[in-house]
Protein backbone atom coordinates (compact mmCIF):
# COMPACT_ATOMS: atom_id res chain seq x y z
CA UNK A 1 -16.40 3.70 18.95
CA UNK A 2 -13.39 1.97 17.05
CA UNK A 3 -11.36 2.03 19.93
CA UNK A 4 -13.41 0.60 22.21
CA UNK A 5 -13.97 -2.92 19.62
CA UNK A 6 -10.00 -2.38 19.41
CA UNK A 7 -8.92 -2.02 23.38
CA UNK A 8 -9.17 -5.97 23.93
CA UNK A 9 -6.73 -6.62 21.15
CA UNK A 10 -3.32 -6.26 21.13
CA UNK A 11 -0.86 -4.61 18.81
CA UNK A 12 0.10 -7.34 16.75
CA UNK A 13 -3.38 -9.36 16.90
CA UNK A 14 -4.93 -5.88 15.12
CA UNK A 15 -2.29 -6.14 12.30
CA UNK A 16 -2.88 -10.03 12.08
CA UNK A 17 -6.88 -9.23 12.15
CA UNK A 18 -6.03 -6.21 8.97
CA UNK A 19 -3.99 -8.84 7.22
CA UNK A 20 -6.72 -11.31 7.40
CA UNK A 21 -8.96 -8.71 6.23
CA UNK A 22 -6.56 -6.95 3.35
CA UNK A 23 -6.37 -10.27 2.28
CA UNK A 24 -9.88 -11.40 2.15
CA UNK A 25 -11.04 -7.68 0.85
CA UNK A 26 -13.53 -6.81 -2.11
CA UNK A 27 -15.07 -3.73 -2.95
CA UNK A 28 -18.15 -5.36 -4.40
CA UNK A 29 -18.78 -7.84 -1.72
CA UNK A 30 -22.30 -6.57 -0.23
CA UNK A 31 -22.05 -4.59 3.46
CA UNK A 32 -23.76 -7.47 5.42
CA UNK A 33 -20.79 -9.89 3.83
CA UNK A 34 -18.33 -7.38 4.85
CA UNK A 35 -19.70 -7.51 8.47
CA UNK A 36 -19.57 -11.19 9.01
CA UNK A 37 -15.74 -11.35 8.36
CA UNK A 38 -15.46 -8.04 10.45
CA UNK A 39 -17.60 -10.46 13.37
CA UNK A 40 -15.61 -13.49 12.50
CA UNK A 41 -11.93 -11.74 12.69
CA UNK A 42 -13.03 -9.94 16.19
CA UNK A 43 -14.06 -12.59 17.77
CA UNK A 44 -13.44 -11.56 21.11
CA UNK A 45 -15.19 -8.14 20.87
CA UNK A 46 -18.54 -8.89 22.32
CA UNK A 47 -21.40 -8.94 19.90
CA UNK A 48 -23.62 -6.03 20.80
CA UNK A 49 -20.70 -3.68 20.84
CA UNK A 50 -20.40 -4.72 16.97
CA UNK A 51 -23.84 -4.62 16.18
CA UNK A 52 -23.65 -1.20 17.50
CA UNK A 53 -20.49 -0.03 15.06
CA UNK A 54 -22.39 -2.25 12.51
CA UNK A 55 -25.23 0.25 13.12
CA UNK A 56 -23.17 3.85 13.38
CA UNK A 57 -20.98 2.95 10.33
CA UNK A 58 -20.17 1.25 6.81
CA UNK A 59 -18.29 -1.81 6.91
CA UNK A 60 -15.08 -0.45 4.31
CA UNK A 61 -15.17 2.47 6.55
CA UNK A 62 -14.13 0.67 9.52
CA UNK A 63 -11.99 -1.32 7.28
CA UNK A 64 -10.15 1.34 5.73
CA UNK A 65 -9.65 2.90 9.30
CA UNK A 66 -7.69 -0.23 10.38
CA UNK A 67 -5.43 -0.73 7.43
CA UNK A 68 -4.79 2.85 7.47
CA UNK A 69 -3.91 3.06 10.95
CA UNK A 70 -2.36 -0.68 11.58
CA UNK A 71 -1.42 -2.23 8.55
CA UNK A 72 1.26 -0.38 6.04
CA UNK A 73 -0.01 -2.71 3.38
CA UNK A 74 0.57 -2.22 -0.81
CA UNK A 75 -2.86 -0.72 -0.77
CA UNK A 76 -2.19 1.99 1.53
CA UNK A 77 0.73 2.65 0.39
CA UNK A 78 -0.38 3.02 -3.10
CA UNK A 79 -2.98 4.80 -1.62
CA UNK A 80 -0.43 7.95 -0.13
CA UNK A 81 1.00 7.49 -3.48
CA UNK A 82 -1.73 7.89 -5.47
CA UNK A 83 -2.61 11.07 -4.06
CA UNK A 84 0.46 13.08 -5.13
CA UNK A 85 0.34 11.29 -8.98
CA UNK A 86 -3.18 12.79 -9.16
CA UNK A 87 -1.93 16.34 -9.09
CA UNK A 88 -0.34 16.13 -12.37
CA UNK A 89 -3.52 16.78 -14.29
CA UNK A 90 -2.46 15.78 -17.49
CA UNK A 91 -1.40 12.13 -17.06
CA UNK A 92 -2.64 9.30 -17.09
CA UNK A 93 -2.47 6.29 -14.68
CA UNK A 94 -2.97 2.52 -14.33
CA UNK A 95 -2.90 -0.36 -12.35
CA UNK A 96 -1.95 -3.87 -12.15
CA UNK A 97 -0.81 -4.05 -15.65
CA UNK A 98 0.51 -7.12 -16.74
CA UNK A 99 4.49 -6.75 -18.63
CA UNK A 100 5.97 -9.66 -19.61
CA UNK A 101 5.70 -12.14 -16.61
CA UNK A 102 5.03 -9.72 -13.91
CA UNK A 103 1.81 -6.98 -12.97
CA UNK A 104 2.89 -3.35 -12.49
CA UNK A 105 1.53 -1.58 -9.74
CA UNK A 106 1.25 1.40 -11.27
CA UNK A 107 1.57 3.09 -14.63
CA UNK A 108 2.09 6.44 -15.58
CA UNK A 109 2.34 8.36 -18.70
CA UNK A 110 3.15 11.76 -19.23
CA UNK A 111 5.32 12.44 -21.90
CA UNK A 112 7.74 9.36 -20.46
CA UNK A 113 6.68 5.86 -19.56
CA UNK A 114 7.09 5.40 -16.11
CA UNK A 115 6.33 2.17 -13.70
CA UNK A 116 6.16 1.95 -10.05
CA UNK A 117 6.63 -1.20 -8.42
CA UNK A 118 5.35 -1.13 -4.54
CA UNK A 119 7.14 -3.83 -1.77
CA UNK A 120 5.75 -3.69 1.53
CA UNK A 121 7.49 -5.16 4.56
CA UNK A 122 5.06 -7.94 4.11
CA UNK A 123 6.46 -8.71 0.61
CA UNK A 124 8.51 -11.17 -0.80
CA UNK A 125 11.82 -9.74 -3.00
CA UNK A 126 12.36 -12.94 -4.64
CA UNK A 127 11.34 -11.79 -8.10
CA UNK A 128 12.49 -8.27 -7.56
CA UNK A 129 15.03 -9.37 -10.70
CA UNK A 130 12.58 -10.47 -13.19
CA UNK A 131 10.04 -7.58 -12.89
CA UNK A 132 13.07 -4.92 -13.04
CA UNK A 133 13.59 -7.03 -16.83
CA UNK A 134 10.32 -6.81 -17.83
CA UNK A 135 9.60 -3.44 -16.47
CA UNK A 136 12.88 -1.91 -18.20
CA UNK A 137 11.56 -3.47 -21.65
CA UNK A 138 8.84 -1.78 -21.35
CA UNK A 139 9.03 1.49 -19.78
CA UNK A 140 11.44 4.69 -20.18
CA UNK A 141 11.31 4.95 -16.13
CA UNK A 142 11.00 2.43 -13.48
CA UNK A 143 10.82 3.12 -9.69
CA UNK A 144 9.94 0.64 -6.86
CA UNK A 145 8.85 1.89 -3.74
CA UNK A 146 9.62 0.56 -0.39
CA UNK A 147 9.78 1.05 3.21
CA UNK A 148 12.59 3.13 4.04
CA UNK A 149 14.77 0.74 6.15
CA UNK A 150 14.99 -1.47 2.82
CA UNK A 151 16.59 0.98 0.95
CA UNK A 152 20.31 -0.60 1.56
CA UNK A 153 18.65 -3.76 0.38
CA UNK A 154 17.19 -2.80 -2.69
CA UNK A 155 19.66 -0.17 -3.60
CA UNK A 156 21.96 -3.70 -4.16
CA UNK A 157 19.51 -5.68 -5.90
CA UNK A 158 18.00 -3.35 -8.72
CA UNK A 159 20.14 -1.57 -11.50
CA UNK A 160 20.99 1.92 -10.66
CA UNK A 161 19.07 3.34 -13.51
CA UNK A 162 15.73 2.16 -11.06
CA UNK A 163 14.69 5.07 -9.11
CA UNK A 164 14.31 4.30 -5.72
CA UNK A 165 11.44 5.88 -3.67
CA UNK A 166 11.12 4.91 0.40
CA UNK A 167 8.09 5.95 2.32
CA UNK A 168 7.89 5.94 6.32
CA UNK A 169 4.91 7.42 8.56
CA UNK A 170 4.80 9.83 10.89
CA UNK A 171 2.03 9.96 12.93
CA UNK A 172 -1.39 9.55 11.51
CA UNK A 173 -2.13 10.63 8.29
CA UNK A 174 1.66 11.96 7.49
CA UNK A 175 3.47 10.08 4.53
CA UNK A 176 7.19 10.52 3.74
CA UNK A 177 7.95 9.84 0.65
CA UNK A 178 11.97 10.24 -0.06
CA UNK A 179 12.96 9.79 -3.97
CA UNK A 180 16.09 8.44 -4.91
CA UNK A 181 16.73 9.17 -8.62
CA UNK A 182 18.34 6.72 -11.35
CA UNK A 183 22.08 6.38 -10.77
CA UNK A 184 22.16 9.68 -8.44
CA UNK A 185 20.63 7.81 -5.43
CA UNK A 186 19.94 11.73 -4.21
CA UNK A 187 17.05 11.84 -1.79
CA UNK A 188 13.95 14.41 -2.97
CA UNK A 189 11.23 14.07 -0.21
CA UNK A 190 8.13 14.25 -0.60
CA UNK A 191 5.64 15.27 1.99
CA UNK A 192 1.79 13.92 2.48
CA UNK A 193 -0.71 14.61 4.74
C-alpha cells in the first residue's frame, strides 16, 4: 500500500516530503496529528487512498518506513548505530548531552568515555571545530560519524586522535559502518542488517 501513495511522487519530492516530516516529527504528538501532516505533505495522493493507509496502519509506521527507505537522516543513522552499541551489555548510553557549547549525539561509557558525533549529508560542518574542543574536554574518546564520501573532508578538519566512522547503505536494511581509529585512520567495518 506504501507504494502505491508513493508512485505519483518523484525521487527527490519523497526525500523533500521525509525532510519536511523528520523535521516536523514528535513521538508524543497524537496519531490523528500525525496524519494531517502525512495528508498535508502528500498532497497529491488522492484522499481515499490515504484514508485507506490511515486505516491499515499507524502513522510513525509509515513514517519510519519513509525515512528509513528515503531519507539517510541523523535519526536513522543513529538508529543503525544504535543497534550495534546495544550489544555491549554492560554500558551505558545517552543522548543529546549538552558539553560545553555543543549537544553530543551520543554517549557511551564503558570503562572509557566515549562521544559520537553524527553529520549527515544534510548537515552543516561549520562548527565541526568547536564540538571536537568541547568533546575532547570532556571525553577519553571522540568519534564523528559521517557518510562515507566525506571522509577526505573530515579526515582534514578534526584532530587525528578523532576516530572517524563512515556509514553507506546497501540495499534496504544493510548498514556499512567502516571505523577509522585515532591517528591510524585503519578501516574496521562493521556490518548491519
Amino acid at each position: 500500500m506504501y507504494e502505491d501513495v508513493l508512485k505519483a511522487y518523484s525521487i527527490t519530492e519523497i526525500v523533500q516530503i521525509c525532510k519536511y516530516l523528520n523535521k516536523d516529527y514528535n513521538i508524543y504528538d497524537p496519531d490523528e496529528v500525525r496524519w494531517k501532516k502525512i495528508k498535508y505533505a502528500f498532497s497529491k495522493t488522492p484522499e481515499d487512498l490515504l484514508v485507506a493507509l490511515q486505516d491499515k496502519t499507524f502513522s510513525n509506521e509509515f513514517i519510519n518506513h519513509l525515512l528509513m527507505n528515503y531519507y539517510i537522516c541523523e535519526r536513522v543513522v543513529k538508529y543503525h548505530f544504535i543497534k550495534h552499541l546495544k550489544k555491549s551489555l554492560h554500558d551505558i548510553v545517552a543522548f543529546e548531552m549538552s558539553i560545553g557549547d555543543s549537544r553530543i549525539d551520543i554517549c557511551r561509557i564503558n570503562g572509557k568515555l566515549c562521544a559520537y558525533e553524527i553529520k549527515t549529508e544534510y548537515d552543516n560542518y561549520d562548527r565541526l571545530s568547536t564540538q571536537m574542543n568541547d568533546y575532547f574536554n570532556a571525553f577519553e574518546k571522540v568519534y564523528i560519524i559521517v557518510p562515507i564520501h566525506k571522509f577526505e573532508m573530515v579526515k582534514n578538519h578534526v584532530p587525528s586522535k578523532c576516530g572517524i566512522i563512515t556509514y553507506r547503505m546497501k540495499k534496504i536494511a544493510i548498514w556499512f559502518f567502516h571505523i577509522a581509529e585515532p591517528q591510524k585512520r585503519i578501516f574496521v567495518i562493521l556490518i548491519f542488517v
